[in-house]
C-alpha atoms as a PDB file:
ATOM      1  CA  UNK A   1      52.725 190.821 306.999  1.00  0.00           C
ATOM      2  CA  UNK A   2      49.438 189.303 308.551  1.00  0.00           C
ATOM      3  CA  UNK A   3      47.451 186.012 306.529  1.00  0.00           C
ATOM      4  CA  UNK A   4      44.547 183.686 307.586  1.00  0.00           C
ATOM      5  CA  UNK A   5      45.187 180.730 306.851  1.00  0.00           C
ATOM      6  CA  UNK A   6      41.954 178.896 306.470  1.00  0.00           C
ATOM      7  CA  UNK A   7      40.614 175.755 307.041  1.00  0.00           C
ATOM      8  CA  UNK A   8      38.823 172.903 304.349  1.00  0.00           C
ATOM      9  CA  UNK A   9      37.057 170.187 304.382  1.00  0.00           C
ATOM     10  CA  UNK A  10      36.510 166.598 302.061  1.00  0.00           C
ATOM     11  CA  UNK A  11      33.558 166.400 300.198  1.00  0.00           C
ATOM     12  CA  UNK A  12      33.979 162.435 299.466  1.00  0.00           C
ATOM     13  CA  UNK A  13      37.468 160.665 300.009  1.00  0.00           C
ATOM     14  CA  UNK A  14      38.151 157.634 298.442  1.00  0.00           C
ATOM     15  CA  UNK A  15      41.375 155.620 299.116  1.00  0.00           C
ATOM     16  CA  UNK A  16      41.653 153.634 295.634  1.00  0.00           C
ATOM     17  CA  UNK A  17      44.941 152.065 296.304  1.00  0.00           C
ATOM     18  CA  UNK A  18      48.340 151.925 297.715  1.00  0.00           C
ATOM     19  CA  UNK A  19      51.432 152.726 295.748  1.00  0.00           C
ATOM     20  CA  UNK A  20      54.730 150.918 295.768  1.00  0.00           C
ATOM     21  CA  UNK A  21      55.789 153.971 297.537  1.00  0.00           C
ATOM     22  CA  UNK A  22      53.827 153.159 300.775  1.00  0.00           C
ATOM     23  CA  UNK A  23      51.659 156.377 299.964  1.00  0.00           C
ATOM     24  CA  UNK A  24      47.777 155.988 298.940  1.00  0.00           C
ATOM     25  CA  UNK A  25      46.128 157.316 295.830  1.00  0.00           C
ATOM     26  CA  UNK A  26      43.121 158.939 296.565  1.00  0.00           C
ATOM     27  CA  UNK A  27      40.431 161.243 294.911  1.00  0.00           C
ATOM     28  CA  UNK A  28      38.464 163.772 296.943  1.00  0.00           C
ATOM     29  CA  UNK A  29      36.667 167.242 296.932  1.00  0.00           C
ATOM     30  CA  UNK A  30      38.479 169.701 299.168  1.00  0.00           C
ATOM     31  CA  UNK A  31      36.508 172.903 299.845  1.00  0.00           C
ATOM     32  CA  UNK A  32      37.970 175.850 301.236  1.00  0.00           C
ATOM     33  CA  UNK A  33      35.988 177.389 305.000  1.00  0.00           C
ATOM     34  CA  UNK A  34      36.400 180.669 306.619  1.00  0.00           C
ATOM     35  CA  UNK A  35      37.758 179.202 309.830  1.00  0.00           C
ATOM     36  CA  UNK A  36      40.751 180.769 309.997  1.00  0.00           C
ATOM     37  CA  UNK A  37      44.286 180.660 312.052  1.00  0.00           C
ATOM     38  CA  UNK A  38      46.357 184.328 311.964  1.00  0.00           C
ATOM     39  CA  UNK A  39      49.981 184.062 310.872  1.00  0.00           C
ATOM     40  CA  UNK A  40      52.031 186.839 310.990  1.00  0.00           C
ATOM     41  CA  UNK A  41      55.946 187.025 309.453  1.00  0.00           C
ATOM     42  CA  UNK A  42      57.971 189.958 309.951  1.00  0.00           C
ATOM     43  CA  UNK A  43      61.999 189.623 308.388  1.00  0.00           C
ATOM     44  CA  UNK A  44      64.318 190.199 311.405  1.00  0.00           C
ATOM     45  CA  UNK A  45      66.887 188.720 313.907  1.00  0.00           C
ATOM     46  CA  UNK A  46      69.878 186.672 313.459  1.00  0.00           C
ATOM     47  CA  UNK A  47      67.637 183.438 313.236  1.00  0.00           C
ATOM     48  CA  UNK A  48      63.932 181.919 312.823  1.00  0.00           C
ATOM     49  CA  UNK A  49      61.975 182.937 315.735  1.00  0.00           C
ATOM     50  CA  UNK A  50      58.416 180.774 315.793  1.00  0.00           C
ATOM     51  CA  UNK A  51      56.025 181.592 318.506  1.00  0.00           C
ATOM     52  CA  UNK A  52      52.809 179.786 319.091  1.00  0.00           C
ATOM     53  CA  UNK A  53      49.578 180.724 320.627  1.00  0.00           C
ATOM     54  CA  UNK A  54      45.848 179.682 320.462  1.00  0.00           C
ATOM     55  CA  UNK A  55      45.523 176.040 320.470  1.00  0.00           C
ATOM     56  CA  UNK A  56      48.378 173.805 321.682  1.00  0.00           C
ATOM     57  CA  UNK A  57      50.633 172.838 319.322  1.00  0.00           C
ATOM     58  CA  UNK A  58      53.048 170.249 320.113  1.00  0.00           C
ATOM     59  CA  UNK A  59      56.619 169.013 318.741  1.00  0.00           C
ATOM     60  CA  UNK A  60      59.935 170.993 317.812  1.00  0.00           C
ATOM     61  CA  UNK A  61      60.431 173.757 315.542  1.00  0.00           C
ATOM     62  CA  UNK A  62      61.994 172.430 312.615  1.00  0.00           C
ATOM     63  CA  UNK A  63      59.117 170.297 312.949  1.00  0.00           C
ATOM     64  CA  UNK A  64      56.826 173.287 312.214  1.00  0.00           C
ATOM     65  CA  UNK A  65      55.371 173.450 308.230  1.00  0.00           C
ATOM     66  CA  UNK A  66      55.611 177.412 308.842  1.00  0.00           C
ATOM     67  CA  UNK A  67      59.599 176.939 309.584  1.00  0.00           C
ATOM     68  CA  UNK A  68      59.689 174.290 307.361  1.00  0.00           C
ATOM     69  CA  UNK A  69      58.577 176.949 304.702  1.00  0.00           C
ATOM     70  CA  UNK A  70      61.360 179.087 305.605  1.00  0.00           C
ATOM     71  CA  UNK A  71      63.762 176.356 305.151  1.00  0.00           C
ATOM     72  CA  UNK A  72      63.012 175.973 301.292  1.00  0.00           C
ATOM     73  CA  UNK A  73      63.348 179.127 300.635  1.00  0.00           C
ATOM     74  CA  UNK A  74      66.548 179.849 302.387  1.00  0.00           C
ATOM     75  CA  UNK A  75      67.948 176.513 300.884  1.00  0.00           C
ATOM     76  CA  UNK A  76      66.874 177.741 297.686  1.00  0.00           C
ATOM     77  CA  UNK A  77      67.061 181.393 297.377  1.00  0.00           C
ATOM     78  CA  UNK A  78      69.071 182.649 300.401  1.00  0.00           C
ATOM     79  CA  UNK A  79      66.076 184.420 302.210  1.00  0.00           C
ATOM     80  CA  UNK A  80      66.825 185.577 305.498  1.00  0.00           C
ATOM     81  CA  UNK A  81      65.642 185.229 309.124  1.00  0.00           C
ATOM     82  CA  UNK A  82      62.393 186.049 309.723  1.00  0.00           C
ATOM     83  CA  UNK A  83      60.044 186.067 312.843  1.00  0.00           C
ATOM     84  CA  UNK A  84      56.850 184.121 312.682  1.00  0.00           C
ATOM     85  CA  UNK A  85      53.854 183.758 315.201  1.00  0.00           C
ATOM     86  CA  UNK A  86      51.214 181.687 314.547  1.00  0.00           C
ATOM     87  CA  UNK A  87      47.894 181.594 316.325  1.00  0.00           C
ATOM     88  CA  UNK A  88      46.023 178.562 316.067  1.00  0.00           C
ATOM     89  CA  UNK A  89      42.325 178.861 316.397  1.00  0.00           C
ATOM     90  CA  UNK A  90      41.790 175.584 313.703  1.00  0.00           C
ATOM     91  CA  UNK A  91      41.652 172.518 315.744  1.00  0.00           C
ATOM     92  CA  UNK A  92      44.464 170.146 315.109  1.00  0.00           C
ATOM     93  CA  UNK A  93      44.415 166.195 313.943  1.00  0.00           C
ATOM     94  CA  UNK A  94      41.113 166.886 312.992  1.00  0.00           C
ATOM     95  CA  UNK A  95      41.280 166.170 308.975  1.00  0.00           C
ATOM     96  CA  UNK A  96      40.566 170.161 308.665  1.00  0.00           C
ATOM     97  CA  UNK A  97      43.829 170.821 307.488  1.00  0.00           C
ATOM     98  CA  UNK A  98      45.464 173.609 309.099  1.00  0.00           C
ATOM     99  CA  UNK A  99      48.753 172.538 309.743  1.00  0.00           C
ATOM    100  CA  UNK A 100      48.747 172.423 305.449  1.00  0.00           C
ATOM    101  CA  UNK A 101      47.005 175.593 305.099  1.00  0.00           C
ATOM    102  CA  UNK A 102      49.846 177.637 307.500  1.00  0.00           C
ATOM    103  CA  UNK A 103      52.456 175.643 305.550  1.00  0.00           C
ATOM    104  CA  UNK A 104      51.019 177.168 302.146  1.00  0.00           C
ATOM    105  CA  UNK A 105      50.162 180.572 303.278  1.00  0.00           C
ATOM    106  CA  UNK A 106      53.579 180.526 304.826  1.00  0.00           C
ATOM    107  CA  UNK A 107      55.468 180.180 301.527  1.00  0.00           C
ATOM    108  CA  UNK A 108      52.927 182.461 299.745  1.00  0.00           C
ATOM    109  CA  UNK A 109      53.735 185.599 302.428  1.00  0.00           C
ATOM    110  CA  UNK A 110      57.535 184.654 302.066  1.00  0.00           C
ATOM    111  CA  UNK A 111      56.981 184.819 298.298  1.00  0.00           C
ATOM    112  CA  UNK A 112      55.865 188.255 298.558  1.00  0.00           C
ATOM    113  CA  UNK A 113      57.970 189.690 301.672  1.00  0.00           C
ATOM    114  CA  UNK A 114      61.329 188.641 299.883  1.00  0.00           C
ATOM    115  CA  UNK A 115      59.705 189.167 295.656  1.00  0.00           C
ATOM    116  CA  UNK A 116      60.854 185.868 295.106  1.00  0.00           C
ATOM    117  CA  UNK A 117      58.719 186.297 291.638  1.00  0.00           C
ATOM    118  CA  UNK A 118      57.352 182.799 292.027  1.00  0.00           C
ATOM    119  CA  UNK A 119      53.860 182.020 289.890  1.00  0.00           C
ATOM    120  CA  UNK A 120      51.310 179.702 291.368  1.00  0.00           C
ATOM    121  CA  UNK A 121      52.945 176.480 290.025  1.00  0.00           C
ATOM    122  CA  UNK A 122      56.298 176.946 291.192  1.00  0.00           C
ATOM    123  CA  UNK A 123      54.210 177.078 294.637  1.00  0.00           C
ATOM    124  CA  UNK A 124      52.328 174.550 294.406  1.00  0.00           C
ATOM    125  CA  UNK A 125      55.388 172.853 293.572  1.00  0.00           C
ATOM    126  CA  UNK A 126      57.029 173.518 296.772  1.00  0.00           C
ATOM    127  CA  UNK A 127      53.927 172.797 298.964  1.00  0.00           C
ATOM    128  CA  UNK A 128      53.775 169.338 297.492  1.00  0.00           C
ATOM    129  CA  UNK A 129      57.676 169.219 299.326  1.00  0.00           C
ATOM    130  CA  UNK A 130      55.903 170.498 302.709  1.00  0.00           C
ATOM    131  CA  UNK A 131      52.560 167.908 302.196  1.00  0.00           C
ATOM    132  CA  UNK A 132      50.097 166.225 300.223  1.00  0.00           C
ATOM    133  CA  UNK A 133      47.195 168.584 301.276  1.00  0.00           C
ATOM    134  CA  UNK A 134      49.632 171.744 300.891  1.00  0.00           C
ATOM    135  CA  UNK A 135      49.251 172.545 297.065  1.00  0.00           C
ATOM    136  CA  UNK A 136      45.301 173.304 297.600  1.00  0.00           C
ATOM    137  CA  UNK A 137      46.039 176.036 299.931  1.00  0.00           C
ATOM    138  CA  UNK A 138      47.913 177.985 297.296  1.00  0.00           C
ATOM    139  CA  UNK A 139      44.901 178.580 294.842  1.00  0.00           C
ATOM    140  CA  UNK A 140      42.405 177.694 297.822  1.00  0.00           C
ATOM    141  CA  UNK A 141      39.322 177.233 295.437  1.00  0.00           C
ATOM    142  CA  UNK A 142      37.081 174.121 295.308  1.00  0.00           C
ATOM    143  CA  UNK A 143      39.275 171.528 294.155  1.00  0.00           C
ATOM    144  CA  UNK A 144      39.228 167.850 292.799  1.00  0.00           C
ATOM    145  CA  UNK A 145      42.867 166.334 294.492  1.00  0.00           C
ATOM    146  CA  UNK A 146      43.874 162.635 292.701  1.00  0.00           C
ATOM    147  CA  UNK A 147      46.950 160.706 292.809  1.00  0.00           C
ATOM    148  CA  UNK A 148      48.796 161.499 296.007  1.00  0.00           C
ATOM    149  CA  UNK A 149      46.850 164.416 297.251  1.00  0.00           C
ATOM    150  CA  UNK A 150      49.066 166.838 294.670  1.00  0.00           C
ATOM    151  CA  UNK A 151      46.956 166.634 291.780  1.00  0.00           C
ATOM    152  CA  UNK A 152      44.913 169.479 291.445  1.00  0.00           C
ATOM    153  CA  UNK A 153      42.111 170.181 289.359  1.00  0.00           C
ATOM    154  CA  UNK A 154      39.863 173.607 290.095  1.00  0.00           C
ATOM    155  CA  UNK A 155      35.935 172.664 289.686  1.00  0.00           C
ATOM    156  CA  UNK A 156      32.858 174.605 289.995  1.00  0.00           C
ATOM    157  CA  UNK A 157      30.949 173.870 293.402  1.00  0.00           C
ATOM    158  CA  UNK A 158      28.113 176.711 293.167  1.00  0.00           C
ATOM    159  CA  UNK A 159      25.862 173.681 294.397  1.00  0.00           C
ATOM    160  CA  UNK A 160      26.910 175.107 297.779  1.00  0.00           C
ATOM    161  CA  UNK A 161      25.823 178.450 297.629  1.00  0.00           C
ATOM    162  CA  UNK A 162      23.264 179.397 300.155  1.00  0.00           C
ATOM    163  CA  UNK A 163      23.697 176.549 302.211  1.00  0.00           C
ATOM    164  CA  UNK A 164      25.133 176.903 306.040  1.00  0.00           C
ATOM    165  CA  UNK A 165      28.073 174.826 307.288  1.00  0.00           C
ATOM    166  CA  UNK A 166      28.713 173.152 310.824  1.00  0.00           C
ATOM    167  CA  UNK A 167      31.931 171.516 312.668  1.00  0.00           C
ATOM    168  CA  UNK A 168      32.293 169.582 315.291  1.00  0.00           C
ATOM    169  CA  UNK A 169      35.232 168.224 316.846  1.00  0.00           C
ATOM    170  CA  UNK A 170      35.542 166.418 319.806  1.00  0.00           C
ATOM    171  CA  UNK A 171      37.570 166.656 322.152  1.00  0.00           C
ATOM    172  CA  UNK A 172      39.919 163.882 320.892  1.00  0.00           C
ATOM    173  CA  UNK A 173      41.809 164.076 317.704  1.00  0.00           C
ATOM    174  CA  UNK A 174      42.487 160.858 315.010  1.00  0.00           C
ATOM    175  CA  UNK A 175      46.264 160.518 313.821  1.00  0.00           C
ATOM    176  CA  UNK A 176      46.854 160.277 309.883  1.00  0.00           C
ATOM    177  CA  UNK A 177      48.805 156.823 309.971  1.00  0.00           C
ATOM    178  CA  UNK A 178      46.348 155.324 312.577  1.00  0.00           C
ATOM    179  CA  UNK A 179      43.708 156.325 310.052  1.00  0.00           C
ATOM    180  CA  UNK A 180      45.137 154.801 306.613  1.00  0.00           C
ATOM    181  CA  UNK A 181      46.205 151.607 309.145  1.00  0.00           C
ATOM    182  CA  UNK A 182      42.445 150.903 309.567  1.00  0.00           C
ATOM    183  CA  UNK A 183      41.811 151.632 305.878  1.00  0.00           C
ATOM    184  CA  UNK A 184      40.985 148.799 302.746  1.00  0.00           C
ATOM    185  CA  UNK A 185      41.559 150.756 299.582  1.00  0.00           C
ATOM    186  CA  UNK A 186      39.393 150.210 297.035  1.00  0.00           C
ATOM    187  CA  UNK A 187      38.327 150.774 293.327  1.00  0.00           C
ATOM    188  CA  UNK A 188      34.780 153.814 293.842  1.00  0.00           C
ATOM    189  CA  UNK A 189      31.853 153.837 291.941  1.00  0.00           C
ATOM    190  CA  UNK A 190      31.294 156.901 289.742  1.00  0.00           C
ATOM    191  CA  UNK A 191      33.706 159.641 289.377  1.00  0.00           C
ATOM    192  CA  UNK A 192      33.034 162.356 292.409  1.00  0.00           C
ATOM    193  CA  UNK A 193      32.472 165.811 289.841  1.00  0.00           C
ATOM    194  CA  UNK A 194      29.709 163.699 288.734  1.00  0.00           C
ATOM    195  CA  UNK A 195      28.013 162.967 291.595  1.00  0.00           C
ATOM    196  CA  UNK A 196      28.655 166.618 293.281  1.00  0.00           C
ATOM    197  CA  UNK A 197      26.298 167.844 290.522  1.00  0.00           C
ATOM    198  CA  UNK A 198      23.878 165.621 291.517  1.00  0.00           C
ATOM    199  CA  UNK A 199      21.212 167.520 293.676  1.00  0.00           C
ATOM    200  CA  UNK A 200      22.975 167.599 297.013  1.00  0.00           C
ATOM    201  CA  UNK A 201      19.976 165.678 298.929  1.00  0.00           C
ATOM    202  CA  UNK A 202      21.190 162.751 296.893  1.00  0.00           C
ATOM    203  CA  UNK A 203      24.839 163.380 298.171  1.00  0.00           C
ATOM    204  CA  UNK A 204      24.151 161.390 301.319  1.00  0.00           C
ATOM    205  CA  UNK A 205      23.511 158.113 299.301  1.00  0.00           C
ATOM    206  CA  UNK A 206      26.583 158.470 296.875  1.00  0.00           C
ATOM    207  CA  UNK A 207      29.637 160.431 298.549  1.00  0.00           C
ATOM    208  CA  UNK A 208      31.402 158.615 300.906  1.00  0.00           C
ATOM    209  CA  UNK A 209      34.859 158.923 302.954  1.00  0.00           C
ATOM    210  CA  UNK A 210      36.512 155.358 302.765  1.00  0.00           C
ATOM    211  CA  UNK A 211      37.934 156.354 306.360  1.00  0.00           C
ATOM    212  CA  UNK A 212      34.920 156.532 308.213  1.00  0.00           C
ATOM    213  CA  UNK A 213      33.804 153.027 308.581  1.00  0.00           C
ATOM    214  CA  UNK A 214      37.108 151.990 310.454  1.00  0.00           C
ATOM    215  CA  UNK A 215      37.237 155.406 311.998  1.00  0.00           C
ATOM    216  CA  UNK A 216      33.762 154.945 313.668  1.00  0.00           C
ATOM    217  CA  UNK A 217      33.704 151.845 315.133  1.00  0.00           C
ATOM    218  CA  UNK A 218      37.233 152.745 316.890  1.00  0.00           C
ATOM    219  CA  UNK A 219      35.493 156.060 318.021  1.00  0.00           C
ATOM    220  CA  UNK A 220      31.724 155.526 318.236  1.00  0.00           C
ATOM    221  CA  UNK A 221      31.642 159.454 319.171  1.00  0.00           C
ATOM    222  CA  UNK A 222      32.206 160.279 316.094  1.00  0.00           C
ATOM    223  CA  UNK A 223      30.208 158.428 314.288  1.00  0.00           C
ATOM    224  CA  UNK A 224      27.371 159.612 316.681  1.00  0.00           C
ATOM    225  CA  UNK A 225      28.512 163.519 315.770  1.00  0.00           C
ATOM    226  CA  UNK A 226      27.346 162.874 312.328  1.00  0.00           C
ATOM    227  CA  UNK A 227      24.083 160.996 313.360  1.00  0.00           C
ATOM    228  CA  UNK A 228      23.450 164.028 315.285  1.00  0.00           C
ATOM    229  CA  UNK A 229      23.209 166.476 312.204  1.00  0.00           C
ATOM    230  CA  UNK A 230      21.074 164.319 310.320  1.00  0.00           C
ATOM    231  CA  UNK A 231      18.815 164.188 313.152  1.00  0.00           C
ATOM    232  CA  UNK A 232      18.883 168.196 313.580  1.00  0.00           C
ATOM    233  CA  UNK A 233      18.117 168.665 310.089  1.00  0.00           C
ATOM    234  CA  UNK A 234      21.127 168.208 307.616  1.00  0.00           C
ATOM    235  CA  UNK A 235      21.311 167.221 303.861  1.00  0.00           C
ATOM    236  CA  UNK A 236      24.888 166.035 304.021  1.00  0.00           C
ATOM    237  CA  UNK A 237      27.237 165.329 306.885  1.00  0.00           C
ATOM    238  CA  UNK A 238      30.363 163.434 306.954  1.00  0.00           C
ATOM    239  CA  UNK A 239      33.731 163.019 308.796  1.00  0.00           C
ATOM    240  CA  UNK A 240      36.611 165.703 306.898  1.00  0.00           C
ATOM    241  CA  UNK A 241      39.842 163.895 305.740  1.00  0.00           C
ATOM    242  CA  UNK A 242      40.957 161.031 308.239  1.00  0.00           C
ATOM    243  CA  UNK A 243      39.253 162.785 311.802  1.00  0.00           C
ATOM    244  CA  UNK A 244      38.357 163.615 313.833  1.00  0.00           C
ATOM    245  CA  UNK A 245      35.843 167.024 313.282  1.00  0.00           C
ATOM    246  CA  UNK A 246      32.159 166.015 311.623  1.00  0.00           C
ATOM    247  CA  UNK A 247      30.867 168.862 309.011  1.00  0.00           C
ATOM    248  CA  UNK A 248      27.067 169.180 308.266  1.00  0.00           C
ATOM    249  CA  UNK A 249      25.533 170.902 305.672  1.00  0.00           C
ATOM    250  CA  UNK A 250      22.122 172.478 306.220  1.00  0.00           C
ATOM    251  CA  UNK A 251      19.929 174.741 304.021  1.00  0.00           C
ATOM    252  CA  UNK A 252      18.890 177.027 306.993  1.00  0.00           C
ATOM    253  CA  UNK A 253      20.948 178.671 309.815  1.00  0.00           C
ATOM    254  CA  UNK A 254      20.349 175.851 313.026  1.00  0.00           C
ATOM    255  CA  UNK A 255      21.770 177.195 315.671  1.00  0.00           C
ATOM    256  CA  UNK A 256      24.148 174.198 317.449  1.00  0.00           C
ATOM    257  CA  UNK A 257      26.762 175.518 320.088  1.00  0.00           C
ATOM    258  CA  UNK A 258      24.494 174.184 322.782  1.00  0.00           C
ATOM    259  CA  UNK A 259      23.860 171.059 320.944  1.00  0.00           C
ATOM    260  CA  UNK A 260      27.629 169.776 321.388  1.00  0.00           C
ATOM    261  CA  UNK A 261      28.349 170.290 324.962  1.00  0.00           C
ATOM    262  CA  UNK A 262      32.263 169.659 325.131  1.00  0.00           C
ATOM    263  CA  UNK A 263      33.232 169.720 321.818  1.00  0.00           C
ATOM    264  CA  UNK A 264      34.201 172.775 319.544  1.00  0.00           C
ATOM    265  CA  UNK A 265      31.710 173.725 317.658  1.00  0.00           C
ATOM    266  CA  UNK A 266      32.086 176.111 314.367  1.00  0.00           C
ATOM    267  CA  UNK A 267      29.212 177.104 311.680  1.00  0.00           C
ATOM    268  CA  UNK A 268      29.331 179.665 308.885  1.00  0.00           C
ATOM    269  CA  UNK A 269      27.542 180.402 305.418  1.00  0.00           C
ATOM    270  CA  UNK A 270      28.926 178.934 302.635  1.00  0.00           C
END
């Protein structure tokens, strides 16, 4: 069986405080992209077989969301040994969330391959095991995310429609812990589904990520990504999630590859 796992990005991210638990509770927009990784899973072999191609991934197996899927299910149900490859075209520590998305997709395909029966909430339940961002990828619709990242609410974001995404990532990427390190949490102003049905021109006033302030002036470059879309044209940039990949939003098709010499560079419609 063959899946794309697909990227997102943060429309708004506000860290509102920390918990006794040492995690944050946060509210934010995620909204699903067509950028896309391909993860294949074929049952076989006498154990878990994970090959990786595309862009460099780094760190053990077990390590792995896409094993770590596996694991669940054989804890839980007895599954059997499968063999995975998963080829990462999604840039990593880039607050795009890919490593999530082939965590999610991984435990829907294993749903399916072994008819496990499991409806969308059991899921979701076992992404939140695998990561705070994993539960979105199991509906993958535009989505308000409270609390720790696993509350999920589905909203309507035809706002969007017509409009032309960009991302840019540099060539760097911006750790999750060295982001929340940097961060103050605080109480927002306005709820965000409000203010996304604001006219979307006005979005670059009101919808903020908490993490870019600290995030820019520790790397200037990406601060200077975003300037960059305004300056070619956008109604809404910002930084996705903790780092380090820019999005812009424009209501035309600007044509950018040669605009970001070094960096990766993705656009699409929306």
């Amino acid at each position: 069986m063959i899946s794309f796992p697909n990227a997102k990005i943060n429309i708004g991210l506000r860290v509102i405080r920390k918990l006794p638990s040492g995690y944050h509770e946060i509210e934010s927009i995620l909204y699903p992209l067509g950028l896309t990784d391909v993860l294949e899973i074929v049952p076989g072999g006498k154990k878990v077989n994970l090959l990786l191609s595309g862009v460099p991934v780094h760190g053990k197996q077990e390590d792995n969301l896409c094993f770590k899927a596996w694991q669940l299910f054989h804890e839980d149900f007895g599954i059997s040994p499968v063999k995975i490859h998963l080829h990462k075209h999604i840039p990593i520590g880039a607050g795009l969330g890919g490593g999530s998305s082939d965590g999610a997709y991984a435990l829907k395909m294993l749903n399916a391959i072994f008819d496990l029966k499991l409806e969308k909430t059991a899921l979701e339940q076992y992404a939140a095991m695998l990561g705070s961002d994993c539960p979105f990828f199991i509906s993958n619709q535009p989505t308000l995310v409270t609390g720790t990242g696993t509350q999920l609410s589905t909203i309507k974001m035809d706002s969007l429609k017509g409009f032309f995404v960009a991302i840019v990532k540099p060539a760097f990427n911006v750790r999750t812990a060295e982001a929340y390190a940097g961060i103050t949490p605080k109480l927002p102003e306005g709820a965000l589904p409000a203010l996304i049905n604001k006219d979307i021109r006005t979005w670059r006033s009101v919808i903020v990520n908490d993490f870019e302030q600290p995030i820019f002036h520790k790397y200037p470059a990406i601060r200077k990504i975003k300037e960059r879309f305004y300056d070619l044209g956008a109604v809404y940039a910002a930084m996705s999630g903790s780092g380090s990949a820019v999005y812009g939003i424009f209501d035309r098709n600007v044509k950018l590859k040669r605009k970001f010499p070094g960096n990766f560079v993705w656009q699409a419609k929306l």
